[in-house]
Protein backbone atom coordinates (compact mmCIF):
# COMPACT_ATOMS: atom_id res chain seq x y z
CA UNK A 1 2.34 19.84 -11.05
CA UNK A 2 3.41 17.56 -8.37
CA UNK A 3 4.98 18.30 -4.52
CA UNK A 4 8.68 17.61 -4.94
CA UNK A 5 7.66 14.81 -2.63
CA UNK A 6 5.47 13.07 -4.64
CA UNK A 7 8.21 13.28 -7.48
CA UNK A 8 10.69 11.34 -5.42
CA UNK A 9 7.92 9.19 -4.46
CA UNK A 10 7.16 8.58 -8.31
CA UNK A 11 10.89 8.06 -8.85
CA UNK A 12 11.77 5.78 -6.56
CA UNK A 13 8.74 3.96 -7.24
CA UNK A 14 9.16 3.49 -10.63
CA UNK A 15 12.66 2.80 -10.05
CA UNK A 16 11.84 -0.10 -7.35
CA UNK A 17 9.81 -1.71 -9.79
CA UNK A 18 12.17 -1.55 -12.41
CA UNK A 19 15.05 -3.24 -10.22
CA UNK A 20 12.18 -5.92 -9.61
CA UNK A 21 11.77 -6.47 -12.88
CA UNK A 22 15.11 -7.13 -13.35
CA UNK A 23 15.29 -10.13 -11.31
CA UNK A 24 14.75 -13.47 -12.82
CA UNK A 25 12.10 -14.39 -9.61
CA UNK A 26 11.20 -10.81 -9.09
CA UNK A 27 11.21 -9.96 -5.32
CA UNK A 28 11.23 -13.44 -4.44
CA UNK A 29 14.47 -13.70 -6.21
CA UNK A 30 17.02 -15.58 -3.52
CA UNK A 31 20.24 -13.16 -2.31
CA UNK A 32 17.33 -9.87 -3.49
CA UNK A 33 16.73 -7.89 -0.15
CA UNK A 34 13.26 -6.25 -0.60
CA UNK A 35 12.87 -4.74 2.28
CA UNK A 36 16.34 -2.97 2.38
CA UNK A 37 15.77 -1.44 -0.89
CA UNK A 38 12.19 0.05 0.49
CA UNK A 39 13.95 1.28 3.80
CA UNK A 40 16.47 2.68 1.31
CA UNK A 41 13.46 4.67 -0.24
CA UNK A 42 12.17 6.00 2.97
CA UNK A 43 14.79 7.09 4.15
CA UNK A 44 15.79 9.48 1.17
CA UNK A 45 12.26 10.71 0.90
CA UNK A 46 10.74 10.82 4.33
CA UNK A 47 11.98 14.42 6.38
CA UNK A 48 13.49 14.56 9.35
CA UNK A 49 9.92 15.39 11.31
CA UNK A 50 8.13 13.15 9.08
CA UNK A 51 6.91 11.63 12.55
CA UNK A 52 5.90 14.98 13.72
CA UNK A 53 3.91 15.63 10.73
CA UNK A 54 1.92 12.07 10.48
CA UNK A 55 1.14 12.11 14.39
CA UNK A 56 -2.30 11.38 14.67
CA UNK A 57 -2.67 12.08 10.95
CA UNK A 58 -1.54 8.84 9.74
CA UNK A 59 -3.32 5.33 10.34
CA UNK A 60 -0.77 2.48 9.66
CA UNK A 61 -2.49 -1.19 9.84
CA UNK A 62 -0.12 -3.82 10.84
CA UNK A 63 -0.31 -7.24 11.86
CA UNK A 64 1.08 -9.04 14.76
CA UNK A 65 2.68 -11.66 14.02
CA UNK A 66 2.09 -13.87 17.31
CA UNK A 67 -1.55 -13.02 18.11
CA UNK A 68 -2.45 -12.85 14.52
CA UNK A 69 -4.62 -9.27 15.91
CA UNK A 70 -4.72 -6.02 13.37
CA UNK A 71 -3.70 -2.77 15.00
CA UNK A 72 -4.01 0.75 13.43
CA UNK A 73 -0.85 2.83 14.32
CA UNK A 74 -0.82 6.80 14.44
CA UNK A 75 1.25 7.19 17.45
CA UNK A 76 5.00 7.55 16.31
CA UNK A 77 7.93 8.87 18.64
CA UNK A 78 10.50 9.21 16.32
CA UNK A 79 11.19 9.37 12.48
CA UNK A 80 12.71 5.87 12.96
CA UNK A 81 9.33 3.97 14.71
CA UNK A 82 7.49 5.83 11.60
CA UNK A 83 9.47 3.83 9.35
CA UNK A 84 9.63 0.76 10.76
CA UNK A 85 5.69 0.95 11.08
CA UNK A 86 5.82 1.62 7.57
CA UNK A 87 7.96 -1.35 6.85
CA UNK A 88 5.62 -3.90 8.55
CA UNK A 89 2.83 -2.87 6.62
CA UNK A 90 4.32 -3.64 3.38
CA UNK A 91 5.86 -7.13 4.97
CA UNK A 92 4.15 -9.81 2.90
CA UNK A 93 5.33 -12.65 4.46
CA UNK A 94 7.86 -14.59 1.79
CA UNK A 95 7.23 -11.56 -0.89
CA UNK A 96 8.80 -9.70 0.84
CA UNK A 97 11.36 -11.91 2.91
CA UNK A 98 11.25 -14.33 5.54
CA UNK A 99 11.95 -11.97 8.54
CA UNK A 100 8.86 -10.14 10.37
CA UNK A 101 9.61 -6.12 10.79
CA UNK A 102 10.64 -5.87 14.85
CA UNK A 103 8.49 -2.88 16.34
CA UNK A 104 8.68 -2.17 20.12
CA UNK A 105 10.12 -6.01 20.60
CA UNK A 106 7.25 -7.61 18.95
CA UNK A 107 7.02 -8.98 15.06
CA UNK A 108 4.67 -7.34 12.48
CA UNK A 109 3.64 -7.74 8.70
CA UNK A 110 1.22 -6.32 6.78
CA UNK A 111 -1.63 -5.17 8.49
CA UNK A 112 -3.84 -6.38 4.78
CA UNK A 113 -3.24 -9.60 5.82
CA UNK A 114 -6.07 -8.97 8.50
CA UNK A 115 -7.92 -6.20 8.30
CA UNK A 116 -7.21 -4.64 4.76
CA UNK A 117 -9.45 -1.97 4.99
CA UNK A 118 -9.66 -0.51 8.89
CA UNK A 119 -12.28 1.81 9.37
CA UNK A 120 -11.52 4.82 11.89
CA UNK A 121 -13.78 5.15 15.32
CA UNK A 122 -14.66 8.37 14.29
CA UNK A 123 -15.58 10.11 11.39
CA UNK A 124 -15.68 9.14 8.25
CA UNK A 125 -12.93 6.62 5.93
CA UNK A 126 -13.01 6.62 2.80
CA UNK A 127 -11.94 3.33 1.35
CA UNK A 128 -9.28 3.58 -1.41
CA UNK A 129 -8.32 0.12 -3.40
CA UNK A 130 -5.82 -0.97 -6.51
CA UNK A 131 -9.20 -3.61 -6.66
CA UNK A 132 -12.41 -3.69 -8.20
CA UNK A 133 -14.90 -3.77 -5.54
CA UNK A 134 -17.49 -2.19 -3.45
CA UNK A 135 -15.30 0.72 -2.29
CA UNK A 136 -15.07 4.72 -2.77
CA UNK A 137 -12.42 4.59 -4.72
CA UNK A 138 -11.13 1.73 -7.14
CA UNK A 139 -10.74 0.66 -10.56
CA UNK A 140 -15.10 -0.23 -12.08
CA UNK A 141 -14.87 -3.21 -14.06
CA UNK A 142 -17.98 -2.50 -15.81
CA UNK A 143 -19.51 -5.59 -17.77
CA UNK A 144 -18.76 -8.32 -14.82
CA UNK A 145 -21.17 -10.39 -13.05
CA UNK A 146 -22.06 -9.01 -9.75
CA UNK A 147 -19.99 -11.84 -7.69
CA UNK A 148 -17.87 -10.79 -4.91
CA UNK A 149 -15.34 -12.16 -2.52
CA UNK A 150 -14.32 -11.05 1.29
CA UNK A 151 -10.80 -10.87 1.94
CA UNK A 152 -9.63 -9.51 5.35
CA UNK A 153 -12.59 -7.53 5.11
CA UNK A 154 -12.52 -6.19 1.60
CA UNK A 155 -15.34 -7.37 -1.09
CA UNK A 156 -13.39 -7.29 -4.14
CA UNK A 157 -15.15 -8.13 -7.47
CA UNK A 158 -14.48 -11.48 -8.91
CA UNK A 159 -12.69 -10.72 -12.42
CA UNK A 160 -10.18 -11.13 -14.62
CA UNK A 161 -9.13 -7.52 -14.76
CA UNK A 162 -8.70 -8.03 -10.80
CA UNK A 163 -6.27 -11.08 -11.05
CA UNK A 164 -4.17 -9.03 -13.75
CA UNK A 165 -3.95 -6.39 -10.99
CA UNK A 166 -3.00 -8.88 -8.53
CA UNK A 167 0.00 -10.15 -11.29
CA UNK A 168 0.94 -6.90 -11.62
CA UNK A 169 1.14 -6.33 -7.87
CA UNK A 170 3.11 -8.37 -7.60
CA UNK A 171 5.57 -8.64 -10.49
CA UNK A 172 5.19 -4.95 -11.59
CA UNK A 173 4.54 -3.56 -15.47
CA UNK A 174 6.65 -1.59 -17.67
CA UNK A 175 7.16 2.14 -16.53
CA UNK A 176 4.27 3.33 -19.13
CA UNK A 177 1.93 0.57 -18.18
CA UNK A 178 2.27 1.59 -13.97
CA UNK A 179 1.80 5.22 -15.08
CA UNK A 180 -1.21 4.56 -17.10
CA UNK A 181 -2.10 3.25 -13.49
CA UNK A 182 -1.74 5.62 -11.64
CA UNK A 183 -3.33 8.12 -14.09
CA UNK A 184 -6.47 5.82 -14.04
CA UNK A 185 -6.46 5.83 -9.52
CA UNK A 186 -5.53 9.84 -9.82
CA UNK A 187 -8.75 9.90 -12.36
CA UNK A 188 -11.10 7.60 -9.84
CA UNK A 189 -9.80 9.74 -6.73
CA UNK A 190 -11.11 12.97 -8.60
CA UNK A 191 -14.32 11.35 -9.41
CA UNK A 192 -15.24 10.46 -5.79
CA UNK A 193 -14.13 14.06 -4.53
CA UNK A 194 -16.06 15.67 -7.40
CA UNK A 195 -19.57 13.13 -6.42
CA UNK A 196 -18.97 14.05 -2.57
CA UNK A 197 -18.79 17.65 -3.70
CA UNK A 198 -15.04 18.15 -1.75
CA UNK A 199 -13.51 19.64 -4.11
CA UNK A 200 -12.89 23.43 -2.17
């Protein structure tokens, strides 16, 4: 049984995709408004003290867009930074429109696009990925040749099954087919708790 708020994070999820799917470019569709749509989202799910309750819990990567330099955010002073954070780290540029995310009167986009996989000062992170590659948690291609790429400091596994996750990233599956996914990351997540022995 899920938190109610991981139901309307399901929903609107699969509902996203589904208006994606819809359009004849996908989110790149001209006149589609991306971005709007995910504010939309957040803003129906996200409480009122959402900021309260991700301060210093929550590490948001973004991007900035003039010095090209990653920064982790977990400092928010108000529901309405939280989200705009939020927003910059899913800005792909063009993806997701043409238009940086304004934070504190500077321009950010996805903090991937530099540093996808930030590692905290202290403690230890575990590294979660929708890619096949040398991380705690991610899909195992099993069968591939051992060759690897670095991008913004991710090795991801050179495969096929990795460029059909990267189409489907992008221009998302059928309902069944994205909860098959998420079945499969909920399965891989329980896996590395289960190996680490953090299961309480």
């Amino acid at each position: 049984m899920y938190p109610r708020p991981g139901l309307e994070c399901n929903e609107f999820t699969y509902k996203f995709a589904e208006e994606i799917r819809k359009q004849y470019l996908g989110a790149i569709t001209p006149g589609y408004d991306f971005m709007a749509h995910l504010r939309g989202g957040m803003e129906t799910i996200l409480p009122s003290n959402a900021h309260e309750i991700a301060e210093n819990r929550l590490h948001v990567s973004i991007t900035n867009t003039k010095t090209r330099e990653n920064y982790l955010v977990s400092h928010f002073s108000s529901r309405e930074d939280l989200i705009k954070v939020l927003l910059a780290s899913s800005f792909v540029p063009v993806y997701a429109g043409l238009k940086a995310v304004e934070y504190k009167g500077e321009k950010w986009v996805d903090g991937g696009l530099t540093s996808s996989l930030p590692i905290l000062p202290i403690g230890r992170t575990v590294t979660v990925s929708p890619f096949s590659g040398r991380l705690d948690i991610s899909p195992e291609d099993k069968g591939q040749l051992d060759l690897y790429i670095n991008i913004a400091n991710q090795d991801i596994m050179l495969s096929v099954a990795n460029l059909v996750r990267l189409n489907q990233a992008l221009f998302p599956p059928s309902q069944r087919k994205m909860e098959s996914l998420y079945q499969n990351g909920f399965d891989d997540a329980t896996t590395f708790l289960l190996k680490e022995n953090w299961f309480e």
